[in-house]
N, C-alpha and C. Protein backbone atom coordinates (compact mmCIF):
# COMPACT_ATOMS: atom_id res chain seq x y z
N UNK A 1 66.33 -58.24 234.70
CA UNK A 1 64.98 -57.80 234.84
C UNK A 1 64.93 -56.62 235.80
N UNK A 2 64.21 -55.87 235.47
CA UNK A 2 63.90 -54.47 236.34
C UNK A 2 62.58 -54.83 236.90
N UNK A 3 62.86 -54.52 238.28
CA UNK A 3 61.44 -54.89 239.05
C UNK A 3 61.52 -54.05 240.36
N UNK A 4 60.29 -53.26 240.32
CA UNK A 4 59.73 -51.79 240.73
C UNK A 4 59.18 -52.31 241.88
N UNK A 5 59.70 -51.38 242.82
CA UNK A 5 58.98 -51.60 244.70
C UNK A 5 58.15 -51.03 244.74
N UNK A 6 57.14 -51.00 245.04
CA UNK A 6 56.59 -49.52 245.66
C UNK A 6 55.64 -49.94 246.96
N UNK A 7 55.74 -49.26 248.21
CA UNK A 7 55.11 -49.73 249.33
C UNK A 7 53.92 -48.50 249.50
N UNK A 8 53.14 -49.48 250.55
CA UNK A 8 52.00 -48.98 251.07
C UNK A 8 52.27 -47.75 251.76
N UNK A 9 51.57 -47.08 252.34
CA UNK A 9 51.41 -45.74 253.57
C UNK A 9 52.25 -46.48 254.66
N UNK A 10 51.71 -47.90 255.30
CA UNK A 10 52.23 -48.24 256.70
C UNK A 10 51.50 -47.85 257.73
N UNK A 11 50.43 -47.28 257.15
CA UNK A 11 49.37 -47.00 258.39
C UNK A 11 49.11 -48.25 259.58
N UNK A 12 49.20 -49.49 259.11
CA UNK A 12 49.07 -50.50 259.65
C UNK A 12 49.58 -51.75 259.22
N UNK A 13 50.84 -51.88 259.04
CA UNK A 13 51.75 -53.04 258.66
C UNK A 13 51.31 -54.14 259.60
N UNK A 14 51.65 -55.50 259.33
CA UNK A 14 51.55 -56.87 260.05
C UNK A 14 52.72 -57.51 259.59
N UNK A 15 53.18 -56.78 259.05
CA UNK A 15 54.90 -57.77 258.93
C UNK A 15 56.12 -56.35 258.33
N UNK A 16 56.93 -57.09 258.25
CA UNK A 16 58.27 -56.21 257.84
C UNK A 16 58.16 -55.67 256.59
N UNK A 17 57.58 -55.15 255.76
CA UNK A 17 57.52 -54.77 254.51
C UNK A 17 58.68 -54.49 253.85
N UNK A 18 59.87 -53.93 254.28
CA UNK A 18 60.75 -53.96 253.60
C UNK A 18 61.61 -54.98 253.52
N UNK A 19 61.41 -56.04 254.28
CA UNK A 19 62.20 -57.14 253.92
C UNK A 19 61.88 -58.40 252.80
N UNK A 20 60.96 -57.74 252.31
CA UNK A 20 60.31 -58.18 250.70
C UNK A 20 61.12 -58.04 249.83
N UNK A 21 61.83 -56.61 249.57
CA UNK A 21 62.77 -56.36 249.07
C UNK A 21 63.72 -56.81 249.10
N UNK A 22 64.55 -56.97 250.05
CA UNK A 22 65.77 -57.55 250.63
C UNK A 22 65.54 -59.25 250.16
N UNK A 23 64.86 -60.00 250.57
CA UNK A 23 64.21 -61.21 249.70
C UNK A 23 64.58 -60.92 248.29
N UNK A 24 63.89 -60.47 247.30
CA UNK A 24 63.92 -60.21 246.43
C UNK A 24 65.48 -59.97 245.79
N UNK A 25 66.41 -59.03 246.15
CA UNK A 25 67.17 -58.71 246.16
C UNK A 25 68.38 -59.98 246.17
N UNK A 26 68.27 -60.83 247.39
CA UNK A 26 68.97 -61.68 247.69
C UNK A 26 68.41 -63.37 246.58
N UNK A 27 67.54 -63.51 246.15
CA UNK A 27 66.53 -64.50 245.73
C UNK A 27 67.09 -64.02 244.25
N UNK A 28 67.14 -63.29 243.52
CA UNK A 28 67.43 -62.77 242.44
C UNK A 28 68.37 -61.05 241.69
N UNK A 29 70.20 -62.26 242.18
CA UNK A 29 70.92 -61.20 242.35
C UNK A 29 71.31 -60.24 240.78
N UNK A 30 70.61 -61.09 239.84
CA UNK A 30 70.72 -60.58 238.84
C UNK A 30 69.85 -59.23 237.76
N UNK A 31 69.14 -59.25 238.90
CA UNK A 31 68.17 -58.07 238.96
C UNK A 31 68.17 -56.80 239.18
N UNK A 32 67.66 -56.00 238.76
CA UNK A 32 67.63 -54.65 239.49
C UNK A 32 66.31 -54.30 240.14
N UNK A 33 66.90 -54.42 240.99
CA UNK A 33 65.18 -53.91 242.20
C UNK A 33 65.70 -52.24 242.52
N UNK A 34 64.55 -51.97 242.37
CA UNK A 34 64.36 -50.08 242.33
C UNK A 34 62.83 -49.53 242.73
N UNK A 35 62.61 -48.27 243.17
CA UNK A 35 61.67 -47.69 243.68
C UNK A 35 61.00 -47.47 242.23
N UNK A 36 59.00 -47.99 242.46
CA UNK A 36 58.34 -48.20 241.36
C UNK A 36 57.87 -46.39 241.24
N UNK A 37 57.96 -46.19 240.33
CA UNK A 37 57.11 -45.08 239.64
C UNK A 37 56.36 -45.02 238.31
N UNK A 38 55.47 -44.28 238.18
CA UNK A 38 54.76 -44.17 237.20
C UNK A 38 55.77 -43.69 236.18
N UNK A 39 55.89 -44.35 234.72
CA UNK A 39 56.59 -43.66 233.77
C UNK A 39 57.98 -44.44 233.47
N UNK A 40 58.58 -44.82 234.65
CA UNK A 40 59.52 -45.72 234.54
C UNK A 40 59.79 -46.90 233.88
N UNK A 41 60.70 -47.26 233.14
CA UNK A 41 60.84 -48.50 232.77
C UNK A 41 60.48 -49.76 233.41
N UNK A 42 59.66 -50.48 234.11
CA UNK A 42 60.03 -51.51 234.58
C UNK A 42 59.28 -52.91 233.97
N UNK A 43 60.10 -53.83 234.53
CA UNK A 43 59.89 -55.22 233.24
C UNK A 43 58.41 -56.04 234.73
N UNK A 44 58.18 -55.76 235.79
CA UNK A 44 57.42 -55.89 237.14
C UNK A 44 57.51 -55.16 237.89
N UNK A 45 56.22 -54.81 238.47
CA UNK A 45 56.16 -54.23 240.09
C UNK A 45 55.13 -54.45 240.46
N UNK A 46 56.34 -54.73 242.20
CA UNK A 46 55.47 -55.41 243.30
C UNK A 46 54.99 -54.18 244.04
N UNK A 47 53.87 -54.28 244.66
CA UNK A 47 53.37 -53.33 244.96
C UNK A 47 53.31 -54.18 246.78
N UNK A 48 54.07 -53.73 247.38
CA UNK A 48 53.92 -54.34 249.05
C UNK A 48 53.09 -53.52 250.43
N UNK A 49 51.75 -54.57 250.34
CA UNK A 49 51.03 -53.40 251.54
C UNK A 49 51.27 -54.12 252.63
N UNK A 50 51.04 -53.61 253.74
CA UNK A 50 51.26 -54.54 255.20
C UNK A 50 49.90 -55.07 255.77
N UNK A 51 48.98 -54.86 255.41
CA UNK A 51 47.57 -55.38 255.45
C UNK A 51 46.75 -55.80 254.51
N UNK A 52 45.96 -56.29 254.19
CA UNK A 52 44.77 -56.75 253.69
C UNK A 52 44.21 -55.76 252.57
N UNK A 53 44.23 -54.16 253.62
CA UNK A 53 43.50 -53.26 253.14
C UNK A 53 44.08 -53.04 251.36
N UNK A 54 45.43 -53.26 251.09
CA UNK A 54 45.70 -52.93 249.77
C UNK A 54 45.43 -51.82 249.08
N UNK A 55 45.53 -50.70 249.99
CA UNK A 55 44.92 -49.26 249.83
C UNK A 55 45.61 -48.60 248.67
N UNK A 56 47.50 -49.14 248.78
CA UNK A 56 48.52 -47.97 248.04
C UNK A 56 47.64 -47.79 246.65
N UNK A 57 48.33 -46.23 246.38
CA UNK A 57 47.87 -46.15 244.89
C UNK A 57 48.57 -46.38 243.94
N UNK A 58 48.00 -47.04 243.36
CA UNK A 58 48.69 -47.92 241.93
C UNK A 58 48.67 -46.93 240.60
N UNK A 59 47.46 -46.48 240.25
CA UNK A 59 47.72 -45.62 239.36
C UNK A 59 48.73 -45.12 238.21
N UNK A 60 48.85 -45.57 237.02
CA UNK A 60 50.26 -45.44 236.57
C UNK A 60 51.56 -46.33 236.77
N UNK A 61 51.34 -47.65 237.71
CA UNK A 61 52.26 -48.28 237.86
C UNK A 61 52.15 -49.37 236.83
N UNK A 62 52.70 -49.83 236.04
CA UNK A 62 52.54 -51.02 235.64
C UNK A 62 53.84 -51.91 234.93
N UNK A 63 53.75 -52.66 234.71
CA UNK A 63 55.19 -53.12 234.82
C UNK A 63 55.27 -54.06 232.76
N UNK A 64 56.46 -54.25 232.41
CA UNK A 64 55.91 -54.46 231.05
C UNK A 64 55.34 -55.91 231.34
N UNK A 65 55.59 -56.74 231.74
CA UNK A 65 55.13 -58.57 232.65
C UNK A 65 54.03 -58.26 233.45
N UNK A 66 53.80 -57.14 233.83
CA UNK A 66 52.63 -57.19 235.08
C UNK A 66 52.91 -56.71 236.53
N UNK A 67 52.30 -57.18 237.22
CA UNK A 67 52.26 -56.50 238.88
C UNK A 67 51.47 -57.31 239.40
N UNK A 68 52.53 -57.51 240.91
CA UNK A 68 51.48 -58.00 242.11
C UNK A 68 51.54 -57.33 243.03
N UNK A 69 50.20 -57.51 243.95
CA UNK A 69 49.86 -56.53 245.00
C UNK A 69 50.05 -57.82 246.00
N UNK A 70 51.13 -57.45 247.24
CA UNK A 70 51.25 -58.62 248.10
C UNK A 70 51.03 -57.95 249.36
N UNK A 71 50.08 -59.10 250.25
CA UNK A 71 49.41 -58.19 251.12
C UNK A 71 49.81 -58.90 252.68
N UNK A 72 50.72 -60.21 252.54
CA UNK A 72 51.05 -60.94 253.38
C UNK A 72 52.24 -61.42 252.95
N UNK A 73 53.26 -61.95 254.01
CA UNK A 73 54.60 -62.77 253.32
C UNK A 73 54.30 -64.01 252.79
N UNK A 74 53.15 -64.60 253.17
CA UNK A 74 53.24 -65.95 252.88
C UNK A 74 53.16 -66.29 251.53
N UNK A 75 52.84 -65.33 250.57
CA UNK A 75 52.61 -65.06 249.13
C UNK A 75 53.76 -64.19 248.18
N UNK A 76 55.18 -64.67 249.24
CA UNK A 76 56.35 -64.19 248.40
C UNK A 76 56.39 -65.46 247.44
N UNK A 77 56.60 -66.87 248.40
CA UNK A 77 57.26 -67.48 247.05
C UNK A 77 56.39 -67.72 246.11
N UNK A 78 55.07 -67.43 245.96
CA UNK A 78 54.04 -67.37 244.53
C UNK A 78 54.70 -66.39 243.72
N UNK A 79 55.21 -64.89 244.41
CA UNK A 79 55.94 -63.81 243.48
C UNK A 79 57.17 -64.03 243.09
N UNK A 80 58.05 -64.79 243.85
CA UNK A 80 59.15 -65.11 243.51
C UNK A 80 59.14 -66.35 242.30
N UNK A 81 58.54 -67.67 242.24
CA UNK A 81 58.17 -67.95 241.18
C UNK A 81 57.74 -67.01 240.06
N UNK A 82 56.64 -66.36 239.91
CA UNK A 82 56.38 -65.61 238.97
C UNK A 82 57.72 -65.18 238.38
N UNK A 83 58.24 -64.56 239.34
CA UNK A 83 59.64 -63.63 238.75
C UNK A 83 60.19 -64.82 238.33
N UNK A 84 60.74 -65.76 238.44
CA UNK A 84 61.81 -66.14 237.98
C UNK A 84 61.37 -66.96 236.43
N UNK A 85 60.04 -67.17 236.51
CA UNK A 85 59.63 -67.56 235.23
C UNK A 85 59.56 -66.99 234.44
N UNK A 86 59.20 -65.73 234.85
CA UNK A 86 59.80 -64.24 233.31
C UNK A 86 61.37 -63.86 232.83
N UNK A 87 62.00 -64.29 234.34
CA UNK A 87 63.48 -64.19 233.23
C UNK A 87 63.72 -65.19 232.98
N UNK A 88 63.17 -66.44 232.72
CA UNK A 88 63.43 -67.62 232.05
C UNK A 88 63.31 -67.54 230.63
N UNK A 89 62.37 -66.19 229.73
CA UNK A 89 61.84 -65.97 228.96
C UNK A 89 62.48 -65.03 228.00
């Protein structure tokens, strides 16, 4: 499964944002985790803000399974489920 990063500005993080990735990465080594862009192939993308605000622009991102916007860690393993139930598929 191909599954697209793409982070917030960082104007105001409340946690490590890039260690979402690294999660991800380690949680599902059979994957390819890569920087999300518009246009790109991807089968998901997570879209990781460090606040609430959920400002990044999405625009053009979309993933062929979908996208989540995660705005806290405590709502990895809801994404990490998700993921692993699509490559079950």
């Amino acid at each position: 499964m191909r599954i697209g990063i793409k982070y917030c500005g960082g104007c105001n993080p409340r946690y490590d944002r890039t260690n979402i990735a690294q999660r991800l990465r380690e949680d599902l080594p059979e994957s390819e985790i890569m920087s999300a862009a518009p246009g790109l192939n991807m089968d998901y993308v997570v879209v990781v803000c460090g606040c609430k605000s959920a400002c990044a622009l999405v625009d053009g991102l979309a993933g062929r399974y979908g996208r989540t916007i995660l705005t806290e860690p405590d709502a990895y393993d809801g994404l990490l489920n998700t993921l692993k139930q699509l490559q079950r598929r």
